[in-house]
Protein backbone atom coordinates (compact mmCIF):
# COMPACT_ATOMS: atom_id res chain seq x y z
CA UNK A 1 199.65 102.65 41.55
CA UNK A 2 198.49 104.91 38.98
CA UNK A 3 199.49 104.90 35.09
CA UNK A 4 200.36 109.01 36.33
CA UNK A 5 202.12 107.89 39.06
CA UNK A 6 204.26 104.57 37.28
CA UNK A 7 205.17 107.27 34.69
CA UNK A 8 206.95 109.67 37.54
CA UNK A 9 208.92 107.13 39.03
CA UNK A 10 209.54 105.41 35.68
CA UNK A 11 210.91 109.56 34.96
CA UNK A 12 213.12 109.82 38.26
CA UNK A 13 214.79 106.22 38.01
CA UNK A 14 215.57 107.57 34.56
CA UNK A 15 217.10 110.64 35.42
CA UNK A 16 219.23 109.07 38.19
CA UNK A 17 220.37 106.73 36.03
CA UNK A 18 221.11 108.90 33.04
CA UNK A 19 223.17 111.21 35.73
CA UNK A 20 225.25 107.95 36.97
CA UNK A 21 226.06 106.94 33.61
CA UNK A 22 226.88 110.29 32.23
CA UNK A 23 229.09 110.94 35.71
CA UNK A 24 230.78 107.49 34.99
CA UNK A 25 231.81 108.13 31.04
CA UNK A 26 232.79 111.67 31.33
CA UNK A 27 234.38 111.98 35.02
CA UNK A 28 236.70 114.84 33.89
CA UNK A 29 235.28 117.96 32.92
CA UNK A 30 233.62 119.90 30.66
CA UNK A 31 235.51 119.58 27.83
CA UNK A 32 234.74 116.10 27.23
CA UNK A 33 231.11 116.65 27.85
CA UNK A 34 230.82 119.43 25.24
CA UNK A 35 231.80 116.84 22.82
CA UNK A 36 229.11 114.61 23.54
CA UNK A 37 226.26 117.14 24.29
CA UNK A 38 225.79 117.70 20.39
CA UNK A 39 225.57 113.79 19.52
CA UNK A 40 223.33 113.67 22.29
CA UNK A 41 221.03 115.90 20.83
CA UNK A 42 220.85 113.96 17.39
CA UNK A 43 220.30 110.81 18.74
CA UNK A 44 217.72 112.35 20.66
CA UNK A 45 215.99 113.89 18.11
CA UNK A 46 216.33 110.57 15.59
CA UNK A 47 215.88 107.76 17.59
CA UNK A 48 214.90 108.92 21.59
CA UNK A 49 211.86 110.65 20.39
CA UNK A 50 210.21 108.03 18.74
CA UNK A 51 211.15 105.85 21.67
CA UNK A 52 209.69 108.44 23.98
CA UNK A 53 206.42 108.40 22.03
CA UNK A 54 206.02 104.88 22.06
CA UNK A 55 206.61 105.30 25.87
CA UNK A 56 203.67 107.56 26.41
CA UNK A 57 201.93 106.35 23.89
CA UNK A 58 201.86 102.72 25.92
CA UNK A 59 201.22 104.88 28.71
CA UNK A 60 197.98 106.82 27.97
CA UNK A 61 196.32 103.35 25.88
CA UNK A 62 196.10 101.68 29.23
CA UNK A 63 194.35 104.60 30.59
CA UNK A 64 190.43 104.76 30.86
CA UNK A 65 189.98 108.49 32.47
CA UNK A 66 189.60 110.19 28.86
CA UNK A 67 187.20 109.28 25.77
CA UNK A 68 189.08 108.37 23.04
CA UNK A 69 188.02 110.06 19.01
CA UNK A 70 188.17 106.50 16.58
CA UNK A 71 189.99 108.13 13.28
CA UNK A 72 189.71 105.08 11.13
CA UNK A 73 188.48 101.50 11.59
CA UNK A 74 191.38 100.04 13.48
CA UNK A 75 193.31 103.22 15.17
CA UNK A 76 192.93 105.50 17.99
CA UNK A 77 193.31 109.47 17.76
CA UNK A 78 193.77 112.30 19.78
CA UNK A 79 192.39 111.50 23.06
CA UNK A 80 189.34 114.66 24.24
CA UNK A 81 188.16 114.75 27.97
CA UNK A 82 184.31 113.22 28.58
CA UNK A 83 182.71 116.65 28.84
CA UNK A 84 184.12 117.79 25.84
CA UNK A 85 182.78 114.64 23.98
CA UNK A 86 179.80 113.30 22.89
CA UNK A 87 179.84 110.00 21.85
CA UNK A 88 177.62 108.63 18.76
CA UNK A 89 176.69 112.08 18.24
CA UNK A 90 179.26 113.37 15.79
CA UNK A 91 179.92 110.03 14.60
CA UNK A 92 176.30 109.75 13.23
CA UNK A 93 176.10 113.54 11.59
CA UNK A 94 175.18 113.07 8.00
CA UNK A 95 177.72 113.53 5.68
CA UNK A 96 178.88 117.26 4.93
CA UNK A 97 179.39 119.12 1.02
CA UNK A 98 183.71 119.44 0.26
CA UNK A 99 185.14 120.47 -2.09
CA UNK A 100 188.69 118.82 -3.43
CA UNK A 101 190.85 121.19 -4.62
CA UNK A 102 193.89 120.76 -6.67
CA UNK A 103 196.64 123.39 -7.24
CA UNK A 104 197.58 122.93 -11.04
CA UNK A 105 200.74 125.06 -12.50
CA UNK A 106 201.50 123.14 -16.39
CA UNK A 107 199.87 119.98 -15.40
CA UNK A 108 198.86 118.99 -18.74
CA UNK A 109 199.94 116.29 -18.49
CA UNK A 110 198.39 114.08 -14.98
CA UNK A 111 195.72 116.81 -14.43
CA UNK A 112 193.02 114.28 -16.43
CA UNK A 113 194.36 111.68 -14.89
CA UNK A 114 193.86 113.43 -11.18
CA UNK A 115 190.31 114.12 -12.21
CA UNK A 116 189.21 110.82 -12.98
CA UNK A 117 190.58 109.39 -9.94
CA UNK A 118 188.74 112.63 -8.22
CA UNK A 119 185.73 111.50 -9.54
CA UNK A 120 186.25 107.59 -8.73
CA UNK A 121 186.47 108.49 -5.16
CA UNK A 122 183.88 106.48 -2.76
CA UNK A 123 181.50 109.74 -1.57
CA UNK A 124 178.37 110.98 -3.06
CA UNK A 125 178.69 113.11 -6.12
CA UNK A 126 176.32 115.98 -5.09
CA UNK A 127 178.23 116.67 -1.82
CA UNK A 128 181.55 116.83 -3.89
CA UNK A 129 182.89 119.99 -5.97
CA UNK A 130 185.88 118.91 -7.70
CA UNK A 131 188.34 122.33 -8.30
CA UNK A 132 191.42 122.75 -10.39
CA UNK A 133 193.53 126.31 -9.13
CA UNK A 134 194.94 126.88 -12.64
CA UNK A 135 198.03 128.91 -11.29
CA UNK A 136 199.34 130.72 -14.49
CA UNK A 137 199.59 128.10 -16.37
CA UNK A 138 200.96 128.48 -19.95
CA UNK A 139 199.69 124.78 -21.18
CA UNK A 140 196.10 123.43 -21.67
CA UNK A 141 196.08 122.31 -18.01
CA UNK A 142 192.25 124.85 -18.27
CA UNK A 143 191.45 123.10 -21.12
CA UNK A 144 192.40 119.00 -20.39
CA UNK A 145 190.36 119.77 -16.38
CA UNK A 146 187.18 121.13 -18.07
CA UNK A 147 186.91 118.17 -20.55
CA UNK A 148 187.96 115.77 -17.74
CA UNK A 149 184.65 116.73 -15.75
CA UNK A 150 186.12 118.77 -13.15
CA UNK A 151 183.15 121.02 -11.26
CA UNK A 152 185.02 124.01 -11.35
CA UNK A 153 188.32 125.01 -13.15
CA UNK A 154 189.48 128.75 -12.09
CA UNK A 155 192.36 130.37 -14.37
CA UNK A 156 194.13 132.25 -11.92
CA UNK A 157 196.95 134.54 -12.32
CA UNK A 158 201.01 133.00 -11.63
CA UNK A 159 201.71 133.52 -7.78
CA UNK A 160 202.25 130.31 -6.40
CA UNK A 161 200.59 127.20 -4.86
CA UNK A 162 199.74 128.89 -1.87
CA UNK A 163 198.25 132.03 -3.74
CA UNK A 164 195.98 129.58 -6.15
CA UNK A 165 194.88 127.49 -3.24
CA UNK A 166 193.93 130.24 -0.69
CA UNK A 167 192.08 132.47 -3.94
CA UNK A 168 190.47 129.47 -4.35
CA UNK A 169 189.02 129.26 -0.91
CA UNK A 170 187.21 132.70 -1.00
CA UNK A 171 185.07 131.18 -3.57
CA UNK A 172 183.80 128.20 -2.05
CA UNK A 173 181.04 127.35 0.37
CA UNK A 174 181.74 124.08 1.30
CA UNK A 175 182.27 122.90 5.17
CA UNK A 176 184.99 121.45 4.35
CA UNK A 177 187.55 121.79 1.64
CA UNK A 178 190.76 118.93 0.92
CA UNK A 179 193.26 119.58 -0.93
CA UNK A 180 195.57 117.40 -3.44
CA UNK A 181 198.70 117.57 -5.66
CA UNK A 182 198.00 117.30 -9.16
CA UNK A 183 200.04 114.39 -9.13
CA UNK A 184 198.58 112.23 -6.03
CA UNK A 185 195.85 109.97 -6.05
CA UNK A 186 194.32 109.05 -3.60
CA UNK A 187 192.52 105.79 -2.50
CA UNK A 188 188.53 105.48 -2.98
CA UNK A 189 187.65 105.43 0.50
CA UNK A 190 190.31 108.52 1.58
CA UNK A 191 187.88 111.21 1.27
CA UNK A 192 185.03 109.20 3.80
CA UNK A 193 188.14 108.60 5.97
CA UNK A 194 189.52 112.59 6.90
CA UNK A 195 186.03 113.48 6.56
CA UNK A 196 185.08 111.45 9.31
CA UNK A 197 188.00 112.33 11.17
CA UNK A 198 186.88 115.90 10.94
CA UNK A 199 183.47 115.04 11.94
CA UNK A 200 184.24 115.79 15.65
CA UNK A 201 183.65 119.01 16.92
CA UNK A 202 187.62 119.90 18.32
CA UNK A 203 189.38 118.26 14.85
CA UNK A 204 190.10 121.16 12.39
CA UNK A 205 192.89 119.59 10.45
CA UNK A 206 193.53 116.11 9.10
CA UNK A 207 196.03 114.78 7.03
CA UNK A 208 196.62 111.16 5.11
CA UNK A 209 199.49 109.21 4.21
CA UNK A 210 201.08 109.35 1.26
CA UNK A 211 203.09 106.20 -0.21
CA UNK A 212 206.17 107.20 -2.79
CA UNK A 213 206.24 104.70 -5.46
CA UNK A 214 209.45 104.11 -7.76
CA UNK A 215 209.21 101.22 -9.45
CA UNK A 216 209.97 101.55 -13.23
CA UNK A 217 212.63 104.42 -12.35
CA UNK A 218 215.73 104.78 -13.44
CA UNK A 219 218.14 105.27 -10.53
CA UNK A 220 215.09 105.55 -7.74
CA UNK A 221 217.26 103.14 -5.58
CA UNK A 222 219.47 105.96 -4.96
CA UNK A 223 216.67 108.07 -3.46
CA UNK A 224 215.38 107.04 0.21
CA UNK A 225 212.12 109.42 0.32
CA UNK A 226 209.75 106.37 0.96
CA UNK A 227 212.15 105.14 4.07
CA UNK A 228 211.72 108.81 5.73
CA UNK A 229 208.60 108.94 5.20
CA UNK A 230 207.52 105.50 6.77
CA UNK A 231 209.87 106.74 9.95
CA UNK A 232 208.38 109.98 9.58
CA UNK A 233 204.36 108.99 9.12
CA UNK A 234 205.36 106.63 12.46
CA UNK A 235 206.10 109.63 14.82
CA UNK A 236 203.44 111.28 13.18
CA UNK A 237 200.51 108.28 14.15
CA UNK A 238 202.35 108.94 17.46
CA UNK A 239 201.87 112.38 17.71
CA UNK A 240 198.29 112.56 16.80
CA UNK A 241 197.02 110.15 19.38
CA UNK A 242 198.79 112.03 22.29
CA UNK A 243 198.09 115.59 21.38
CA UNK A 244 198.77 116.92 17.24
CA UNK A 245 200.65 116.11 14.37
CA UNK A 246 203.32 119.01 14.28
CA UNK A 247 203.26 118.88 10.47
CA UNK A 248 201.10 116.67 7.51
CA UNK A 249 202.28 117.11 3.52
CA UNK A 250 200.65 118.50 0.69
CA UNK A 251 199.68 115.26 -0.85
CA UNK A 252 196.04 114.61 0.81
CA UNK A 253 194.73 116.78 3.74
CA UNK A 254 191.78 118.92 4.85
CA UNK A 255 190.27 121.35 6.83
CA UNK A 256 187.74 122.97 7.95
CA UNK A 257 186.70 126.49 6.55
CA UNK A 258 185.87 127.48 10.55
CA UNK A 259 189.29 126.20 11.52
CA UNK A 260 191.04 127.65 7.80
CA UNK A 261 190.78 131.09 10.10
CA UNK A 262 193.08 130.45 12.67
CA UNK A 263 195.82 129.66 10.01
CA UNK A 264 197.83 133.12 8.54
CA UNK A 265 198.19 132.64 4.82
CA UNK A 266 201.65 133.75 3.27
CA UNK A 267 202.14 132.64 0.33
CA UNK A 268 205.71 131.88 0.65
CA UNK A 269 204.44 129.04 3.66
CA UNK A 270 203.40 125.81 3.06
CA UNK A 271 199.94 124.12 4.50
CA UNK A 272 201.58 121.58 5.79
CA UNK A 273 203.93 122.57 8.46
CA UNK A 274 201.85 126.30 8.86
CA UNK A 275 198.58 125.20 9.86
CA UNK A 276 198.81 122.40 11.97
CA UNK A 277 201.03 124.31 14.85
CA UNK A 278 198.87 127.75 14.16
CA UNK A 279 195.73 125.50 14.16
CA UNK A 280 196.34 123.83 17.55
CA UNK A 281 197.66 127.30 19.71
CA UNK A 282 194.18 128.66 18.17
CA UNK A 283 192.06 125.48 20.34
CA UNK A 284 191.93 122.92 17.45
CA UNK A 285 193.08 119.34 16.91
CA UNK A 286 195.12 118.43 13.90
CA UNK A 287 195.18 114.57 13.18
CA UNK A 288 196.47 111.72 11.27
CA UNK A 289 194.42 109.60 9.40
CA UNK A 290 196.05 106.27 8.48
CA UNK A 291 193.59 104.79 6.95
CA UNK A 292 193.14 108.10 3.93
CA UNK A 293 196.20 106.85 1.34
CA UNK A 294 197.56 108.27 -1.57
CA UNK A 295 200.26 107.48 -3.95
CA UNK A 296 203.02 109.74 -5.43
CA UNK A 297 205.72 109.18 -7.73
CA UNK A 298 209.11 109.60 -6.04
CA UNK A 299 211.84 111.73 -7.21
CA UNK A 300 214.45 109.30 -9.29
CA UNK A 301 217.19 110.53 -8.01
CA UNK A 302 218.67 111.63 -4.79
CA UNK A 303 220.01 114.85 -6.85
CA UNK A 304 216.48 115.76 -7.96
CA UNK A 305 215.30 115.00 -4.28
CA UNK A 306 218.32 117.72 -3.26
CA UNK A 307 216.61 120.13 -5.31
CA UNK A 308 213.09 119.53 -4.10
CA UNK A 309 214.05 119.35 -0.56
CA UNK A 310 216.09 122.71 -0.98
CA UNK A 311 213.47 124.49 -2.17
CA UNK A 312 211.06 123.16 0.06
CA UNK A 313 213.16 124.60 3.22
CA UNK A 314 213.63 127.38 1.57
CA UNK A 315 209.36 127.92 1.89
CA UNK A 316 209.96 126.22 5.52
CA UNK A 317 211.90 128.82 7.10
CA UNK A 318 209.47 131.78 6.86
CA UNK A 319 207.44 129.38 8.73
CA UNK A 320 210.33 128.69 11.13
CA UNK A 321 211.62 132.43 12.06
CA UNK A 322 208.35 134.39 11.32
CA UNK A 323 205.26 132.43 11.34
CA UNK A 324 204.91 131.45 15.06
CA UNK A 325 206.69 128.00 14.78
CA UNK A 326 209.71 128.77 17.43
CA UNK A 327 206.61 130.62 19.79
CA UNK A 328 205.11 128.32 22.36
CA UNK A 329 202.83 130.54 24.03
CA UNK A 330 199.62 128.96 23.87
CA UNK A 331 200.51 125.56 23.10
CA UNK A 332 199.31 122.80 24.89
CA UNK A 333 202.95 121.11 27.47
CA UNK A 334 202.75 117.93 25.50
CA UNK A 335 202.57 119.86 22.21
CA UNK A 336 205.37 122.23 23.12
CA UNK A 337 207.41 118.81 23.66
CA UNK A 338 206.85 117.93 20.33
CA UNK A 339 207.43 121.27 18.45
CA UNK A 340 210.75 120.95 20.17
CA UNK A 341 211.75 117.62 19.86
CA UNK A 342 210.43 117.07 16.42
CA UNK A 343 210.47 120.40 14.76
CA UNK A 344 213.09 122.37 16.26
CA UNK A 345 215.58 120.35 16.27
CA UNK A 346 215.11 118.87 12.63
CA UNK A 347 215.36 122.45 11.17
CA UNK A 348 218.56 122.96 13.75
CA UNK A 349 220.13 119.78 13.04
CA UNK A 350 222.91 121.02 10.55
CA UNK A 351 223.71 123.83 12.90
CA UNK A 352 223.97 120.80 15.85
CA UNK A 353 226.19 118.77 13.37
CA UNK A 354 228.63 121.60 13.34
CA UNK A 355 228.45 122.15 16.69
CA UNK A 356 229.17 118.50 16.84
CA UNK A 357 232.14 118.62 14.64
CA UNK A 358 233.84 121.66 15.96
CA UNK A 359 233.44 120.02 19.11
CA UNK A 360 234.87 116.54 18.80
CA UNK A 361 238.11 118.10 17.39
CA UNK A 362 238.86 120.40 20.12
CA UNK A 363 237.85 117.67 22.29
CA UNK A 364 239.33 114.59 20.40
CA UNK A 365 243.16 115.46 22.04
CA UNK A 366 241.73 114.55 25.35
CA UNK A 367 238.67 112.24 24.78
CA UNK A 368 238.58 108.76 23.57
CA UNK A 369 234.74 109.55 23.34
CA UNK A 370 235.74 112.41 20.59
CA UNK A 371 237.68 110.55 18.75
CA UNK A 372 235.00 107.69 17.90
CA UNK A 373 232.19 110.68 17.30
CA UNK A 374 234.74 112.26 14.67
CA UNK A 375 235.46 108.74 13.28
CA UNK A 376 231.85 108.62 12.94
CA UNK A 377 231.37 111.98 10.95
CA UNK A 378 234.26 111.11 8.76
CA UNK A 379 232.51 107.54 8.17
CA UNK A 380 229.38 108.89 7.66
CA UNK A 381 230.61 111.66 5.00
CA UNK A 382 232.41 108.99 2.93
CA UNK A 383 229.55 107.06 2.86
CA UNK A 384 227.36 109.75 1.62
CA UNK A 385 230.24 111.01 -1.26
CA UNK A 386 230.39 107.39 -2.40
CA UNK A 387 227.60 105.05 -1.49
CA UNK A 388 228.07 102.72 -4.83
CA UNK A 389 231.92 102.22 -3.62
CA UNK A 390 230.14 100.41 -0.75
CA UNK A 391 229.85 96.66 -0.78
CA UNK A 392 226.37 95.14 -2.57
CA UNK A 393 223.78 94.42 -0.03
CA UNK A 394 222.91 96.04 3.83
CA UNK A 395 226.20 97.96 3.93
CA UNK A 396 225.30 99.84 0.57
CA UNK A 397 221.84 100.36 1.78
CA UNK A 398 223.31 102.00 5.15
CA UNK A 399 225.40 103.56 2.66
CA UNK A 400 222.55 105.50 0.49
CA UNK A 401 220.53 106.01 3.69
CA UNK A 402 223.56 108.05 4.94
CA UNK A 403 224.20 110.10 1.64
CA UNK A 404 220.03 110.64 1.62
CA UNK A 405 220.66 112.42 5.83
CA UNK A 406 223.87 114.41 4.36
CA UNK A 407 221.82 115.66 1.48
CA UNK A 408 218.88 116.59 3.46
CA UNK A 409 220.46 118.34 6.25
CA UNK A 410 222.22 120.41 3.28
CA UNK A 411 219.28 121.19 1.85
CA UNK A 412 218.10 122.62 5.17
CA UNK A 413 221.18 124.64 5.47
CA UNK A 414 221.10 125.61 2.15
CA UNK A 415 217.30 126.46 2.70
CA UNK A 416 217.68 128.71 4.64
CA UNK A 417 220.62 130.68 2.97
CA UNK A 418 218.81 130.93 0.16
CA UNK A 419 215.32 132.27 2.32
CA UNK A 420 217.92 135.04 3.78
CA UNK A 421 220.06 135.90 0.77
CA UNK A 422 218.11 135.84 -2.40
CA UNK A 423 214.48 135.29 -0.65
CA UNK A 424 211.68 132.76 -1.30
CA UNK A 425 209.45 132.81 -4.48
CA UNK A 426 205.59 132.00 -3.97
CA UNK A 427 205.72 129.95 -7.58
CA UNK A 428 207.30 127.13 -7.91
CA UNK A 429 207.56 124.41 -10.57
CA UNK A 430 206.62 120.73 -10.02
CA UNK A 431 210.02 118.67 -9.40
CA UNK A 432 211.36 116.65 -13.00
CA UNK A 433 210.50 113.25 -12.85
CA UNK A 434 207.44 113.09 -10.57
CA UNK A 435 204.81 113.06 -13.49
């Protein structure tokens, strides 16, 4: 029996058995089901996507009938049919000229520090061109990246990361350009590793991982950015080996200039939930690259990490209701799946928890089932108001983690009120705490 064939009938037995089950729990009506179609949804979302990923993930490695792109020394990557392939070709072409460039608004302070580690990094010195976007800056950020050795400093005009960054592009001639945060650094060997990624001929974005370090903070505890983003950069792996990632982060990615087209600067939108969907409807592969790390210093406290995330979402939803994310035409069926599953959903979750709430009252009269979702929401909101009342040790943890998910689906909400009522600013000022 085929893997394509095990994977149907795996898909029916499923589907029988999910109809059984769901006949057996909620026998009664509709009402009862309306309660549980919104916690469905979440626990979809959170924990049966990743599950389904691993699924076909398991699926497609036993599979010999496609070619498979190496990203990295010990991980597979998007898999590309044999004709569209060819093997020790692309893997052999010398190594291209990029340039690194690095958005800087008042960066005074790290932007030597970025430099140096710019200039540390393990790939020959006359194929990189080191650039620092100046974005308006008021400081000696000009200044401190000349004298640090950068190749090229450019004193733009204030208008925003996305501004600096895509200025910057029109004056380069490099194959390939990355791009950093003034306050990442990356590993030695990260640029060798996404620009081999990009060496094949269908990869037009690739993106690293980023690690968020707290040590030495004062209330970091309180802040769960580096648990998300493990979870996250795990669906992510995921997603790049079966089709695309769906989104990377600003931290350490690049592109190429040929592929730079398909993407539709505004710069209100961020690169890194923009160009990988507009990059892959336009015939282009975006990837993950585990082995290209950086590090990043985390937001102390889950208050500042409020105000980040807010005004992040508030840049996301341009991207969301006018930049093509919510249009599938032209995306590959597994890469629809995972717009939906990953991205649609995330940026509809507080409307789902609502839906959710509104639900299991009007339900809760009737349903046992309601009643234990709505003694869930009230558990998980007390949790989140008052994590330190929580006992010391895994219950305190679950505690944070819970207040870190109320924050962040409020910032999404809040996001987006703020995108529709007062609008979304291209500048934007680096969040306290992260320098």
């Amino acid at each position: 029996m085929s893997v394509k064939t095990k994977i149907a009938v795996v898909g029916r037995t499923t589907s029988t058995v999910g109809r059984a089950v769901w006949t057996a729990l909620f026998p009664d009506g509709v009402v009862k089901r309306r309660a549980v179609a919104p916690a469905a949804l979440l626990a979809y979302h959170h924990v049966g996507y990743p599950i389904l990923l691993w699924f076909l993930d398991r699926a497609q490695a036993v599979t010999a009938e496609d070619a498979v792109i190496r990203v990295g020394p010990r991980r597979p990557a998007p898999r590309v049919p044999h004709e569209e392939t060819a093997p020790g070709d692309w893997t052999k072409a010398p190594l291209p000229r990029v340039a690194l460039v690095i958005p800087a608004h008042n960066e005074a302070d790290v932007i030597r520090t970025k430099v140096a580690n710019a200039l540390a990094l393990d790939y020959p010195r006359d194929l990189l061109r080191i650039v620092v976007a100046a974005d308006g800056c008021t400081d000696d950020t000009v200044d401190a990246a000349r004298t640090a050795g950068a190749d090229l400093v450019l004193d733009l005009p204030r208008g925003g990361k996305m501004a600096a960054q895509h200025a910057t592009i029109a004056q380069l001639d490099e194959p390939i350009v990355a791009f950093s945060d003034a306050n990442s650094y990356w590993a030695a060997s990260a640029l060798r590793e996404l620009v081999a990624a990009l060496a094949h001929p269908r990869v037009g974005y690739a993106c690293g991982h980023v690690t968020f370090e707290k040590e030495g903070q004062e209330g970091s505890a309180d802040n769960q950015e580096g648990l998300y983003w493990r979870y996250e950069m795990a669906i992510r792996e995921r997603e790049s080996r079966l089709a695309s990632v769906t989104a990377g982060n600003g931290a350490i990615y690049a592109i190429k200039r040929a592929a730079y087209a398909a993407y539709a600067f505004d710069p209100v939108q961020g690169h890194d939930l923009a160009m990988p969907f507009q990059l892959v409807r336009a015939g282009w592969l975006a990837v993950d690259v585990r082995d290209a790390t950086a590090v990043e210093k985390m937001v102390p406290t889950i208050d500042g990490e409020f105000r980040r995330k807010r005004r992040m979402m508030s840049h996301a939803w341009p991207i969301v209701l006018r930049a093509g994310l919510l249009d599938l035409r032209g995306q590959p069926h597994r890469y629809m799946l995972m717009l939906v599953s990953h991205r649609w959903l995330r940026y509809g979750a507080p409307l789902i928890h609502g839906w959710l709430a509104y639900s299991s009252v009007r339900a809760a009269r009737q349903s046992r089932i309601a009643r234990l979702l709505l003694l869930g929401q009230a558990l998980l909101l007390a949790a989140a108001a008052k994590p330190d009342a929580a006992p010391a040790g895994p219950i305190r943890a679950l505690a944070r983690v819970a207040r870190y998910y109320v924050a962040t689906n409020a910032a999404i909400a809040l996001g987006l009120k703020d995108h529709l009522v007062e609008g979304t600013e291209a500048a934007w000022t680096p969040p306290e705490g992260t320098r």
